[in-house]
PDB file of N, CA and C in Angstrom:
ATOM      1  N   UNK A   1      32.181   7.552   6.053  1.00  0.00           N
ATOM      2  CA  UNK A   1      32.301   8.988   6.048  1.00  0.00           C
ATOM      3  C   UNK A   1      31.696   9.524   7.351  1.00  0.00           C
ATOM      4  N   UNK A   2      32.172  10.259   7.882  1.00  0.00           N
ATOM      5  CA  UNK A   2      31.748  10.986   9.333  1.00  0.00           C
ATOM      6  C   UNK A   2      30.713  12.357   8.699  1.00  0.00           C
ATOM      7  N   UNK A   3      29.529  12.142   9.321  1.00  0.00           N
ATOM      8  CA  UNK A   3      28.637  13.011   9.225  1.00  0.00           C
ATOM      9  C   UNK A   3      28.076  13.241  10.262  1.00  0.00           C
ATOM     10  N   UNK A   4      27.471  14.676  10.721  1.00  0.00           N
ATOM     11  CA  UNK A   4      26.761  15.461  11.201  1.00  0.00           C
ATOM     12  C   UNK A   4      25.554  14.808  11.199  1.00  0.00           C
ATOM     13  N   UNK A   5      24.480  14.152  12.391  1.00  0.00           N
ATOM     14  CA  UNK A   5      22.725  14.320  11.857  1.00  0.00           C
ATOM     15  C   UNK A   5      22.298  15.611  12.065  1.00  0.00           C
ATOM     16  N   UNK A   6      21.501  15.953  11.371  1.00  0.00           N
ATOM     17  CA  UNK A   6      20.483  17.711  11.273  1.00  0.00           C
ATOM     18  C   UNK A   6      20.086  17.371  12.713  1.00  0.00           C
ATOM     19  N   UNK A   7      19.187  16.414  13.108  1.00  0.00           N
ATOM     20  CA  UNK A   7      18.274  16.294  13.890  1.00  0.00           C
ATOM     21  C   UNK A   7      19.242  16.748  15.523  1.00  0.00           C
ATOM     22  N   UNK A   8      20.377  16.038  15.625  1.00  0.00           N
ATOM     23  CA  UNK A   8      20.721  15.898  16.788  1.00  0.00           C
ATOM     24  C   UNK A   8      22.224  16.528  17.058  1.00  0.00           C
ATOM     25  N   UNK A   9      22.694  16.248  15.848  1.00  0.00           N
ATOM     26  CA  UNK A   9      24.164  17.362  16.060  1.00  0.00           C
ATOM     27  C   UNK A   9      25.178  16.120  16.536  1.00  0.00           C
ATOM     28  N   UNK A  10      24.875  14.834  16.564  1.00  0.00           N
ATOM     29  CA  UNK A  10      25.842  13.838  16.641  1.00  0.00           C
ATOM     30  C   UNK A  10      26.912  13.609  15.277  1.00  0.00           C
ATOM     31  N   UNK A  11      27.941  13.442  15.764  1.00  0.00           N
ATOM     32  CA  UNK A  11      28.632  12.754  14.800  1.00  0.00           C
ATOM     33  C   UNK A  11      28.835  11.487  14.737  1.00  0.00           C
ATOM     34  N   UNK A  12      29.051  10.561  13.246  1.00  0.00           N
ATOM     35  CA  UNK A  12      28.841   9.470  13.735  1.00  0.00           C
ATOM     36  C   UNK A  12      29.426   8.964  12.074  1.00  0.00           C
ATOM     37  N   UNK A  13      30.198   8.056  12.096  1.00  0.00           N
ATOM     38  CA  UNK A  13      30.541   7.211  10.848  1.00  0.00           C
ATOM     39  C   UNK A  13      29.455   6.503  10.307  1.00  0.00           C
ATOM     40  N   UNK A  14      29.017   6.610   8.938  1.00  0.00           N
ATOM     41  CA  UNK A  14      27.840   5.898   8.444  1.00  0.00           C
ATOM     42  C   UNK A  14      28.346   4.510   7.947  1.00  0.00           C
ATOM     43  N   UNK A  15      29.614   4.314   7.943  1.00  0.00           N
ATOM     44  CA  UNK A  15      30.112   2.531   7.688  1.00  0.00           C
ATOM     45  C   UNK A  15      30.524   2.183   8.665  1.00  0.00           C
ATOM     46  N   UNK A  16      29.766   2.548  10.108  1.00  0.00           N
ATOM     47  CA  UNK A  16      29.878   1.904  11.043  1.00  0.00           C
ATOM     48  C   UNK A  16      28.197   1.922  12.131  1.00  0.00           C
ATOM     49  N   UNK A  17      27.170   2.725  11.302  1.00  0.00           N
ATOM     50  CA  UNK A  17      26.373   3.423  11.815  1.00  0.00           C
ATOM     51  C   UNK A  17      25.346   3.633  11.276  1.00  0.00           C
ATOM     52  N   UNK A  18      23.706   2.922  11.547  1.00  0.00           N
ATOM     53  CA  UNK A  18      22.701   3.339  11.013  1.00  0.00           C
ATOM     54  C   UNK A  18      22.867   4.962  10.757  1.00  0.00           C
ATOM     55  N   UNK A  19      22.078   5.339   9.325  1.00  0.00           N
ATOM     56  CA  UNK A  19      21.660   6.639   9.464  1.00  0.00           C
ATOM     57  C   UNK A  19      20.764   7.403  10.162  1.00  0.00           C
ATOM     58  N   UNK A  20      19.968   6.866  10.922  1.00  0.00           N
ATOM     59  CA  UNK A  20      18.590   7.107  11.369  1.00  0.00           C
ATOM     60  C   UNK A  20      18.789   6.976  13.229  1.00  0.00           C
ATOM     61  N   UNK A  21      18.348   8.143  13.449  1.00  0.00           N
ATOM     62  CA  UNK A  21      18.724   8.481  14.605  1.00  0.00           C
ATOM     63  C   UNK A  21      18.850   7.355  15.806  1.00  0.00           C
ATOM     64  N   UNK A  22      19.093   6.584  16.496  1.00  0.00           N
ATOM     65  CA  UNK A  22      20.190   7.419  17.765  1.00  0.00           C
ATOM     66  C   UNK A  22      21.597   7.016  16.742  1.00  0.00           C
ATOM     67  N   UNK A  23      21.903   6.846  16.075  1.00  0.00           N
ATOM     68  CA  UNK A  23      23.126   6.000  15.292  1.00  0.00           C
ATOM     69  C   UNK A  23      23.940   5.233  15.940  1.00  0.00           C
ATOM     70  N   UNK A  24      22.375   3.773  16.480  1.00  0.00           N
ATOM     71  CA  UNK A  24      23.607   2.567  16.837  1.00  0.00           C
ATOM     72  C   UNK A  24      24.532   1.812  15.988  1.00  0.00           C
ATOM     73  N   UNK A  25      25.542   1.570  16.574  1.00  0.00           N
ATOM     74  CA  UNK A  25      26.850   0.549  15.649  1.00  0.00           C
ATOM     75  C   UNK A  25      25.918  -0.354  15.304  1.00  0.00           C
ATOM     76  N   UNK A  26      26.238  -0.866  14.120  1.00  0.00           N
ATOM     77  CA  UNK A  26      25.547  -2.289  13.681  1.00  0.00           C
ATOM     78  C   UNK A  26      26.451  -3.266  13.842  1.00  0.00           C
ATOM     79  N   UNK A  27      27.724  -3.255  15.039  1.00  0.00           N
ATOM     80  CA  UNK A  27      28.429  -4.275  15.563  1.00  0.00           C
ATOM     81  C   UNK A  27      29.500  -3.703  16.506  1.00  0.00           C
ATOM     82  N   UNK A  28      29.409  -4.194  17.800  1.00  0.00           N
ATOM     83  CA  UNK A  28      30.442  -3.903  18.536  1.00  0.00           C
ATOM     84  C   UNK A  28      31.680  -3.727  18.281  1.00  0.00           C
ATOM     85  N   UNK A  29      32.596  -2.784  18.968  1.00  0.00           N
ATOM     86  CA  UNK A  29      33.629  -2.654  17.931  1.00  0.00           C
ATOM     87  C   UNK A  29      34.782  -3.960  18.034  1.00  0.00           C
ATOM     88  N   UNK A  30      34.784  -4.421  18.886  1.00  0.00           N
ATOM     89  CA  UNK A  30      35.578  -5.726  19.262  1.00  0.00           C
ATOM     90  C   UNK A  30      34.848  -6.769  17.895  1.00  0.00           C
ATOM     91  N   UNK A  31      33.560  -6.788  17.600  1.00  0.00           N
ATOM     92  CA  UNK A  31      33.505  -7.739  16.348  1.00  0.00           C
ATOM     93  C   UNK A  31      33.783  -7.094  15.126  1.00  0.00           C
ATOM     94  N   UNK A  32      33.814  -5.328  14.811  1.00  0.00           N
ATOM     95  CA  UNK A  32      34.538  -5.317  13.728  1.00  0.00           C
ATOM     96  C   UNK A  32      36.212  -5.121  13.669  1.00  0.00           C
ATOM     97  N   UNK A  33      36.821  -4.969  14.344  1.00  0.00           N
ATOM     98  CA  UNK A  33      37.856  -5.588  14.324  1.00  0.00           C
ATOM     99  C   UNK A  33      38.536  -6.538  14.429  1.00  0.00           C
ATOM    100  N   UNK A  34      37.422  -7.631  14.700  1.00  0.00           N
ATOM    101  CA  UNK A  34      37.716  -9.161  14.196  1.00  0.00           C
ATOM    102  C   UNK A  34      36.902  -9.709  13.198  1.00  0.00           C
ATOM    103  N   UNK A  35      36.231  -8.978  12.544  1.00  0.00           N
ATOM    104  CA  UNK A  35      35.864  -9.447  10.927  1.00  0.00           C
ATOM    105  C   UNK A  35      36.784  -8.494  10.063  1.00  0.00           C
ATOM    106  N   UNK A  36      37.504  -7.356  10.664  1.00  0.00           N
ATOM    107  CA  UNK A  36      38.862  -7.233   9.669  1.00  0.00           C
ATOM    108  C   UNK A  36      39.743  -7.852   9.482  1.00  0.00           C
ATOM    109  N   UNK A  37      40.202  -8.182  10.638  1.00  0.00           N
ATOM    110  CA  UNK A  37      41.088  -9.539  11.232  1.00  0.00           C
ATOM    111  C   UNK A  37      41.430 -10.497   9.802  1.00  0.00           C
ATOM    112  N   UNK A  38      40.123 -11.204  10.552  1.00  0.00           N
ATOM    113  CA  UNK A  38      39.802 -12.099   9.092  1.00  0.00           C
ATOM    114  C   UNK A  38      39.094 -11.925   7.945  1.00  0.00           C
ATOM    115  N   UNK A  39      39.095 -10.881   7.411  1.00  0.00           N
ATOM    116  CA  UNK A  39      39.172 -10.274   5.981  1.00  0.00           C
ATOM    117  C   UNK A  39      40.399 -10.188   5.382  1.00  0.00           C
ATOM    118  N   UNK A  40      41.367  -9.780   6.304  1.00  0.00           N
ATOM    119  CA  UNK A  40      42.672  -9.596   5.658  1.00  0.00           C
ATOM    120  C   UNK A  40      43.555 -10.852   5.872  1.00  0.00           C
ATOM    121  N   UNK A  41      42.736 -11.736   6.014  1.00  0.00           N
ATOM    122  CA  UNK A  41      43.358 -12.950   6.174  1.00  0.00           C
ATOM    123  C   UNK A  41      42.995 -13.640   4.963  1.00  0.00           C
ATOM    124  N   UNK A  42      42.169 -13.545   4.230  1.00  0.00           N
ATOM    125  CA  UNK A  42      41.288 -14.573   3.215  1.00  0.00           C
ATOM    126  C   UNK A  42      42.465 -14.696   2.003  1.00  0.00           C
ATOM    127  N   UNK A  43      42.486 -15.874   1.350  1.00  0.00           N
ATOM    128  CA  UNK A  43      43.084 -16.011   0.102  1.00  0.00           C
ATOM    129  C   UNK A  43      44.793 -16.533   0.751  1.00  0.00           C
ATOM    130  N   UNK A  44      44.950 -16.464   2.142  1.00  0.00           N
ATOM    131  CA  UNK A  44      46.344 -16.662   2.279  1.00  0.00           C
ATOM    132  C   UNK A  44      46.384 -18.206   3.051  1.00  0.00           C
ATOM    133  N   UNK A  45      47.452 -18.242   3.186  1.00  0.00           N
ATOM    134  CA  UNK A  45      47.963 -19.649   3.355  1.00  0.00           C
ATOM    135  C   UNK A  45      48.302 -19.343   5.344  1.00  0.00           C
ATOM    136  N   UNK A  46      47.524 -20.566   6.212  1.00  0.00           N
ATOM    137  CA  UNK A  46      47.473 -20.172   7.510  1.00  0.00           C
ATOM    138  C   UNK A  46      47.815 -21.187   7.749  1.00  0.00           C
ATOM    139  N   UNK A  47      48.608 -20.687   9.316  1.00  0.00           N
ATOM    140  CA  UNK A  47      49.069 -21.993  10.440  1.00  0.00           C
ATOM    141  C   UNK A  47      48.080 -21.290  11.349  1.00  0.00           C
ATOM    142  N   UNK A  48      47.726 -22.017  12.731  1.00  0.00           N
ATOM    143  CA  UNK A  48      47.453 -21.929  14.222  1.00  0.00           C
ATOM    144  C   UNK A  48      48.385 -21.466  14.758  1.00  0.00           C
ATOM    145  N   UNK A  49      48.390 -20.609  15.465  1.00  0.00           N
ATOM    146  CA  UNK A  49      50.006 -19.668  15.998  1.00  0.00           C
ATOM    147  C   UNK A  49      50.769 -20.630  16.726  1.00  0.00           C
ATOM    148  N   UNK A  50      50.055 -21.072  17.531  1.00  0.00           N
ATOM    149  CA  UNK A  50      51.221 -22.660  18.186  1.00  0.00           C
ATOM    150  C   UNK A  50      52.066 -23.126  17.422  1.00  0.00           C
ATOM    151  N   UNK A  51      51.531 -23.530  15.624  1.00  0.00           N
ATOM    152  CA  UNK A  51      52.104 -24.645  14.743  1.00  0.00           C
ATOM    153  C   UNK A  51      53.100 -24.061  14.277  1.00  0.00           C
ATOM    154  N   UNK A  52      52.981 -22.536  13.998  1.00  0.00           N
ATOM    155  CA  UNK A  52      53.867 -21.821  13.171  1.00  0.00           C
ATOM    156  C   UNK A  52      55.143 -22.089  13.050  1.00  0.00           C
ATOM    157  N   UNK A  53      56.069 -22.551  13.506  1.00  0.00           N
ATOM    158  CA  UNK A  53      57.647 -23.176  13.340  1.00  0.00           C
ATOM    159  C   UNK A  53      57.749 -24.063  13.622  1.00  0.00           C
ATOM    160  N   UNK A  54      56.359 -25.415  13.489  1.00  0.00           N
ATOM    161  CA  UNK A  54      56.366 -26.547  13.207  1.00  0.00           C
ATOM    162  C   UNK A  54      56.793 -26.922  11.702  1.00  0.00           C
ATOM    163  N   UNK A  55      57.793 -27.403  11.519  1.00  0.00           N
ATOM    164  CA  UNK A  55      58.022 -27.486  10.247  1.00  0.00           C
ATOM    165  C   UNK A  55      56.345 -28.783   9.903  1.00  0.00           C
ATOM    166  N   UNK A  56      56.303 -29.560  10.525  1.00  0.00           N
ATOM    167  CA  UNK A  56      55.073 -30.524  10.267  1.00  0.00           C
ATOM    168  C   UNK A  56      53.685 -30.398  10.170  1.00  0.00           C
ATOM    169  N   UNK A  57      53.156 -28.458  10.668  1.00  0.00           N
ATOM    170  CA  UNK A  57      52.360 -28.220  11.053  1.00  0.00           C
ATOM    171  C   UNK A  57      51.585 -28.306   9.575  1.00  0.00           C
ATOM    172  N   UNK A  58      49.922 -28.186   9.619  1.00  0.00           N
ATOM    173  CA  UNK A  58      49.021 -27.910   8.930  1.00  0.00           C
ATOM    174  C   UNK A  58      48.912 -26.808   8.245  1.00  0.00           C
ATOM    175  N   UNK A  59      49.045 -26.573   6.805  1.00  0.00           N
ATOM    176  CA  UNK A  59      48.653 -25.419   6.519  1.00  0.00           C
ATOM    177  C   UNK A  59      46.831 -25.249   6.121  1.00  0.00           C
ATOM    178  N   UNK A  60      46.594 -23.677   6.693  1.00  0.00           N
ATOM    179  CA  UNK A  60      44.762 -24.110   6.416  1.00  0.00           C
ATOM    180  C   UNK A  60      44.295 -22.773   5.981  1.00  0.00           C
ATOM    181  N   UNK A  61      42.916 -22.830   5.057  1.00  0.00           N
ATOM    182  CA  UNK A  61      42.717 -21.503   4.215  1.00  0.00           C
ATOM    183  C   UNK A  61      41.120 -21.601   4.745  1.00  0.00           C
ATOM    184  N   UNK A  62      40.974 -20.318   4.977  1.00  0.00           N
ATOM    185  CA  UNK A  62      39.492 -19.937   5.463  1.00  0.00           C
ATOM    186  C   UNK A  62      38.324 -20.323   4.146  1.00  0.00           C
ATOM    187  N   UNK A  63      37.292 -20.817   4.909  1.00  0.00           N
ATOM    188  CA  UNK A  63      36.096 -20.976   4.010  1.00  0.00           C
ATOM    189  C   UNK A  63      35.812 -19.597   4.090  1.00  0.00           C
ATOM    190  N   UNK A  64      35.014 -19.536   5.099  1.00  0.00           N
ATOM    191  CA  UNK A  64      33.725 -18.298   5.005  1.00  0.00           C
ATOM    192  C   UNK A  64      34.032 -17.462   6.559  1.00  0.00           C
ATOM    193  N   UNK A  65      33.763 -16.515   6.583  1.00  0.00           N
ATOM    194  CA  UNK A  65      33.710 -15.491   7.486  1.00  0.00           C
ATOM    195  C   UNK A  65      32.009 -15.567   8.255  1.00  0.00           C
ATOM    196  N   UNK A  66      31.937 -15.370  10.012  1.00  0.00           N
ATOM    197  CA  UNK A  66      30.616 -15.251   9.869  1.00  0.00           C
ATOM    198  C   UNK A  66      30.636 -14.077  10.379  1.00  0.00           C
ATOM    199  N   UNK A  67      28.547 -13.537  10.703  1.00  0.00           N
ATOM    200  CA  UNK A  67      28.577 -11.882  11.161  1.00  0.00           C
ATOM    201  C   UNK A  67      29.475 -11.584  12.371  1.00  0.00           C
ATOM    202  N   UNK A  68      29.888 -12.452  13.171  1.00  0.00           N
ATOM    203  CA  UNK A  68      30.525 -12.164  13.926  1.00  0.00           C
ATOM    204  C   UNK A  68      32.277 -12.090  13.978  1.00  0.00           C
ATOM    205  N   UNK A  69      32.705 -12.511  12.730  1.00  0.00           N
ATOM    206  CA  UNK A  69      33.577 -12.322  12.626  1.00  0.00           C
ATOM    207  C   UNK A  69      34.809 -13.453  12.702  1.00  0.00           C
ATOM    208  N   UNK A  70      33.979 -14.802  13.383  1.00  0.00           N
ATOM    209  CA  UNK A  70      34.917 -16.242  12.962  1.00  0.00           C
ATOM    210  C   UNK A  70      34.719 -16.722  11.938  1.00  0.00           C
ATOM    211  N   UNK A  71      35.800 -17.114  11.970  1.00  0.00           N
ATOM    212  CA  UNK A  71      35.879 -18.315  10.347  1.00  0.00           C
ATOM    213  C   UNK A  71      35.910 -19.457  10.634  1.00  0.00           C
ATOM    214  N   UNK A  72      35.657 -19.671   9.108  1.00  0.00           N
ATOM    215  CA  UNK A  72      35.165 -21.588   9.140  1.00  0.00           C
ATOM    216  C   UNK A  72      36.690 -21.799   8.319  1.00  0.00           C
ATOM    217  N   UNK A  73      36.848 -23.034   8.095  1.00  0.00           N
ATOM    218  CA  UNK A  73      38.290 -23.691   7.662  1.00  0.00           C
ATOM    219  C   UNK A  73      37.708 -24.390   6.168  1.00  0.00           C
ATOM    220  N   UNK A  74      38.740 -24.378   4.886  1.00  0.00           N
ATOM    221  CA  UNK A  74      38.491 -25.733   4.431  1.00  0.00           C
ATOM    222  C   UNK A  74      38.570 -27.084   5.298  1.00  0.00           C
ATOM    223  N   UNK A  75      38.096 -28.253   5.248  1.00  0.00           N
ATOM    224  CA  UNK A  75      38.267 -29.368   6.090  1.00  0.00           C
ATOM    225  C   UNK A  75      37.976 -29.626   7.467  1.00  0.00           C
ATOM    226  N   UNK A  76      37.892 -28.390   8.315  1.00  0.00           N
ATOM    227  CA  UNK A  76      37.609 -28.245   9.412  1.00  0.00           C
ATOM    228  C   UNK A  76      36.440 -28.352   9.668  1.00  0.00           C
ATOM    229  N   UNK A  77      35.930 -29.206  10.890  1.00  0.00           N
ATOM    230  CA  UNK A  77      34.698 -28.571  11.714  1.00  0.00           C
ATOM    231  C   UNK A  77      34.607 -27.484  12.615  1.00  0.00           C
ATOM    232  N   UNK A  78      33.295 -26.159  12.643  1.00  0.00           N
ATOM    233  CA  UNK A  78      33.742 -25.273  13.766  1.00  0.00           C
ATOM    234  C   UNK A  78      33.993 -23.739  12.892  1.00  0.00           C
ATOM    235  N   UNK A  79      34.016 -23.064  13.979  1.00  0.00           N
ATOM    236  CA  UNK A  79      34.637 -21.996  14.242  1.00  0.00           C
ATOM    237  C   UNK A  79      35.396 -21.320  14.423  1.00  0.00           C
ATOM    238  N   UNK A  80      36.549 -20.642  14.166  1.00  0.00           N
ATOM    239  CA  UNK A  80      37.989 -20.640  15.229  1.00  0.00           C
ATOM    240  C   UNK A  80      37.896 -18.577  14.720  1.00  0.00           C
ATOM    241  N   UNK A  81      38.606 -18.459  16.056  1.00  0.00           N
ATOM    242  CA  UNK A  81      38.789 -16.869  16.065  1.00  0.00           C
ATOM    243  C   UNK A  81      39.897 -16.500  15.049  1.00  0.00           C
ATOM    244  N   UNK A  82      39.846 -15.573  13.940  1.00  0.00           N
ATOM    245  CA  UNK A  82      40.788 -15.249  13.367  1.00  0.00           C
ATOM    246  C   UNK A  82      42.360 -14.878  14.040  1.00  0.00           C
ATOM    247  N   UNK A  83      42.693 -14.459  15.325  1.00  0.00           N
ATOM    248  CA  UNK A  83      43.727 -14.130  16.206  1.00  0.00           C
ATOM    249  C   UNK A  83      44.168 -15.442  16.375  1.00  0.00           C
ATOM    250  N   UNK A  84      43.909 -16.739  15.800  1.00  0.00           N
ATOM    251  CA  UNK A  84      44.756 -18.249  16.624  1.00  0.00           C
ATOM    252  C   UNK A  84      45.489 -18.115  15.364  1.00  0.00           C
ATOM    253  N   UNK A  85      45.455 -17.164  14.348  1.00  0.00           N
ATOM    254  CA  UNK A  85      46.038 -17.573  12.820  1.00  0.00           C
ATOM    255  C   UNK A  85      47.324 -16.900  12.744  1.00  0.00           C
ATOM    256  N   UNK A  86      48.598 -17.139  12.240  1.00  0.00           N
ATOM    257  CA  UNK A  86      49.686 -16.605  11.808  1.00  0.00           C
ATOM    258  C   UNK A  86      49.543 -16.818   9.874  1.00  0.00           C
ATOM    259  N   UNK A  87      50.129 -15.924   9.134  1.00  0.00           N
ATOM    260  CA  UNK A  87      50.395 -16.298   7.630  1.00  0.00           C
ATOM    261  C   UNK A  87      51.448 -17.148   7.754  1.00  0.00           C
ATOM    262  N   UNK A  88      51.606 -17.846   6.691  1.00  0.00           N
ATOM    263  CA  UNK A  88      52.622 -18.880   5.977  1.00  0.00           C
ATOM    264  C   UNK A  88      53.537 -18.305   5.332  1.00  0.00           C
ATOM    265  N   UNK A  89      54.714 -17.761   5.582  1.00  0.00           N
ATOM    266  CA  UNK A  89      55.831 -16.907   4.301  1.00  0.00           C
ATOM    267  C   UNK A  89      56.233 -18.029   3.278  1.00  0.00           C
TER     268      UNK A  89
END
């Protein structure tokens, strides 16, 4: 929700934004739009964008998300940026 502080007359989103004055982001915006990324990725069935019309390619489903916004793989070691991912139709 976008609110007004009394104190300072800033506006500032509080689900993106301490309440308490100067209202720094509690994440750059480049990492929350890559922990949306891969939020809206979870529960689905993934290729590596390379593999994607590999008929042979790997299909792979995210473990866990971290604060920064990569995911871990079932089976995988590592990290990988949610953007290397295409869905599976």
């Amino acid at each position: 929700m976008v609110v007004i502080c009394n104190e300072c007359s800033k506006k500032y989103d509080d689900k993106d934004c301490s309440t308490i004055c100067p209202h720094e982001e509690f994440l750059p915006k480049e990492i929350q739009v890559q922990k949306d990324l891969a939020f809206g990725l979870i529960g689905k069935r993934l290729r590596f964008a390379h593999e994607a019309n590999n008929p042979n390619g790997k299909d792979v489903r995210i473990m866990c998300i971290g604060w920064d916004g990569m995911v871990q793989l079932h089976g995988w070691t590592g990290e990988f940026a949610p953007s290397l991912f295409v869905e599976v139709k």
